[in-house]
C-alpha atoms as a PDB file:
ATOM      1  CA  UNK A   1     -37.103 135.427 -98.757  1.00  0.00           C
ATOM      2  CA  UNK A   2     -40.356 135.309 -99.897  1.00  0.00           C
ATOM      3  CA  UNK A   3     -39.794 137.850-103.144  1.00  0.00           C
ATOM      4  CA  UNK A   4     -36.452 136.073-103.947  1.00  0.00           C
ATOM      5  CA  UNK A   5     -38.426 133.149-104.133  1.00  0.00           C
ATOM      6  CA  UNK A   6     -40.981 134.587-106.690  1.00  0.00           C
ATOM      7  CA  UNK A   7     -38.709 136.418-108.789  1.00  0.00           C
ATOM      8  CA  UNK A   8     -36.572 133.007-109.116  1.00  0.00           C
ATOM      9  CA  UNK A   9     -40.155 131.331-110.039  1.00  0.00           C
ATOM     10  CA  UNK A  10     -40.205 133.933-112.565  1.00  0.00           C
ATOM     11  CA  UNK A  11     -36.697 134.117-114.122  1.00  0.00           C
ATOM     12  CA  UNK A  12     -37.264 130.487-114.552  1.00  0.00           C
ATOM     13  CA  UNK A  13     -40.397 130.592-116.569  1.00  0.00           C
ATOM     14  CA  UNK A  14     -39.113 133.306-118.712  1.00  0.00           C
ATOM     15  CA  UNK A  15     -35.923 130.970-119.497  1.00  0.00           C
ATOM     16  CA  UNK A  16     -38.100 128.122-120.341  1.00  0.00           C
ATOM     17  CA  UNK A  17     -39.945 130.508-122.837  1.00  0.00           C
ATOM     18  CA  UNK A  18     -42.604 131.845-121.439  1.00  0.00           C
ATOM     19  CA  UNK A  19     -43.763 135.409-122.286  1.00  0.00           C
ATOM     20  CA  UNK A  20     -45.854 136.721-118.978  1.00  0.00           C
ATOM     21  CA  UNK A  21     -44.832 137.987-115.399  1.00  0.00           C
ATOM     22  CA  UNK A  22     -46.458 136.253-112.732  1.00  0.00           C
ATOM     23  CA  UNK A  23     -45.877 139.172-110.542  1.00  0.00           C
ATOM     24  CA  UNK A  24     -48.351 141.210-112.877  1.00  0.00           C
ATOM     25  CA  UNK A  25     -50.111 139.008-115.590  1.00  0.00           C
ATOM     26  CA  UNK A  26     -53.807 139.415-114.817  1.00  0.00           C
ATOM     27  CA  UNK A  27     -54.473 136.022-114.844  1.00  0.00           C
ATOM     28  CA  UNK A  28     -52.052 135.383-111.710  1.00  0.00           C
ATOM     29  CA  UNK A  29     -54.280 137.353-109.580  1.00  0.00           C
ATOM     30  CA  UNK A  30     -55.207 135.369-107.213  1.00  0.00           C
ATOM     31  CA  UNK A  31     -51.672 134.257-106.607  1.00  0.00           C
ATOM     32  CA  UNK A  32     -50.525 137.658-106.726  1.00  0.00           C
ATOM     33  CA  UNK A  33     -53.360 137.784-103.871  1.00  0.00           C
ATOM     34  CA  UNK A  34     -52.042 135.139-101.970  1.00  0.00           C
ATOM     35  CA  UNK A  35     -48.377 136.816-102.115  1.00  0.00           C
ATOM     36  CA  UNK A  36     -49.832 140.238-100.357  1.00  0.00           C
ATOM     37  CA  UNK A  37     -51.640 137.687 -97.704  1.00  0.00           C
ATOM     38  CA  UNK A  38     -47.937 135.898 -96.503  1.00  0.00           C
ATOM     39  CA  UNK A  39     -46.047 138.998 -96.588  1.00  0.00           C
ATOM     40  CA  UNK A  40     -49.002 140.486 -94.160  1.00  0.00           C
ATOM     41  CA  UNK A  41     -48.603 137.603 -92.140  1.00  0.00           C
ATOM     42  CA  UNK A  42     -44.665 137.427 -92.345  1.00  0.00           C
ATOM     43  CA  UNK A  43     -44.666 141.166 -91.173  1.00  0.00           C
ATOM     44  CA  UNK A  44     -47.155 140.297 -88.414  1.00  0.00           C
ATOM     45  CA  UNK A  45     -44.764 137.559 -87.076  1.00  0.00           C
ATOM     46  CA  UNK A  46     -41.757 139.868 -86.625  1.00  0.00           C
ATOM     47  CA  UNK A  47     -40.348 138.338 -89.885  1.00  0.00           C
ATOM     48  CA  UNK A  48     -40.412 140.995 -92.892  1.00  0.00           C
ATOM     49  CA  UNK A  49     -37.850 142.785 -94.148  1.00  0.00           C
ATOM     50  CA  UNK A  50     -37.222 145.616 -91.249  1.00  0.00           C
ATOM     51  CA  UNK A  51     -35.516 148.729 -91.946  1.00  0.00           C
ATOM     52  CA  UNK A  52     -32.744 149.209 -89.334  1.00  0.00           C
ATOM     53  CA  UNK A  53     -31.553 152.559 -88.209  1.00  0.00           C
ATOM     54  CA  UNK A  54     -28.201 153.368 -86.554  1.00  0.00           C
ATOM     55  CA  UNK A  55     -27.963 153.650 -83.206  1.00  0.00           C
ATOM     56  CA  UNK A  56     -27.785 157.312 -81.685  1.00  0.00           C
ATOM     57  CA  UNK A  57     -24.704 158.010 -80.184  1.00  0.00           C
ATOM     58  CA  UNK A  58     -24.308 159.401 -76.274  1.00  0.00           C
ATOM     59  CA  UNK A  59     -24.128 162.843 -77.868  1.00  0.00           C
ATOM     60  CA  UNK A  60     -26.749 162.766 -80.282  1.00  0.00           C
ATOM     61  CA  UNK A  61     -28.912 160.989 -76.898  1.00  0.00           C
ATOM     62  CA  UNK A  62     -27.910 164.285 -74.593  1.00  0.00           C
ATOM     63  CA  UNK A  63     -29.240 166.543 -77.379  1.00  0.00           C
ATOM     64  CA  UNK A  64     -32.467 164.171 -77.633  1.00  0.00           C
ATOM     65  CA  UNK A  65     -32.667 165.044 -73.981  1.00  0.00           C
ATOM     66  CA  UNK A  66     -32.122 168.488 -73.729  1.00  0.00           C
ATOM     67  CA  UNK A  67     -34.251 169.230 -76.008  1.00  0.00           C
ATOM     68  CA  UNK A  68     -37.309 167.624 -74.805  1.00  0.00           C
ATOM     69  CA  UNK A  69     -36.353 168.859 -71.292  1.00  0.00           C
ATOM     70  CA  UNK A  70     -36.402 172.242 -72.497  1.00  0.00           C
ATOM     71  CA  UNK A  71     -39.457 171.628 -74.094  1.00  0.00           C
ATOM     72  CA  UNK A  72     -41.231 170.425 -70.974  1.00  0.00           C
ATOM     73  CA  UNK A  73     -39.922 172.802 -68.820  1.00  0.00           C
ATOM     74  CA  UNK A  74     -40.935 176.300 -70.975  1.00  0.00           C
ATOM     75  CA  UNK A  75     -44.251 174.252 -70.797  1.00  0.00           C
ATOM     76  CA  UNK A  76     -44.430 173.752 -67.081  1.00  0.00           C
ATOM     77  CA  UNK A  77     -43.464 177.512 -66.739  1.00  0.00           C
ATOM     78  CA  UNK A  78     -46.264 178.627 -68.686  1.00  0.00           C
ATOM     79  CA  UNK A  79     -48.725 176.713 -67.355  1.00  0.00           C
ATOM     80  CA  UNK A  80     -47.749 177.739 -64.079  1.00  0.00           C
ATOM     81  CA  UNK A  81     -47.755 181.609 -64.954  1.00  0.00           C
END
């Protein structure tokens, strides 16, 4: 939400004429700045953009499993050896 709101910001500007990018003009730093900080925060508050995997099906869970019982097991064995 945050980015669509900058990038309409700057579409607009560029429509009324104006020849910079206030996502990289140097003399927008400090707004750039202040961009960085409220994304930080947004993504500290459980509200950034998250990437969302699918879910693992029953199979693909039993393989998870056998696996890392297999795993622990061969571990256990040579511990205990």
């Amino acid at each position: 939400m945050l980015q669509n709101t900058r990038h309409a910001i700057n579409r607009s500007l560029k429509r009324a004429g104006c020849k910079f990018d206030i996502t990289r003009h140097e003399d927008f730093t400090n707004s750039q700045e202040a961009y960085k900080d409220a994304a930080r925060e947004l993504k500290k508050l459980g509200k950034a953009a998250v990437k969302h995997y699918p879910e693992i099906s029953p199979q693909g869970q039993y393989k998870i499993s056998m696996k890392n019982t297999s795993k622990n097991c061969a571990t256990l064995y040579q511990t205990n050896v």
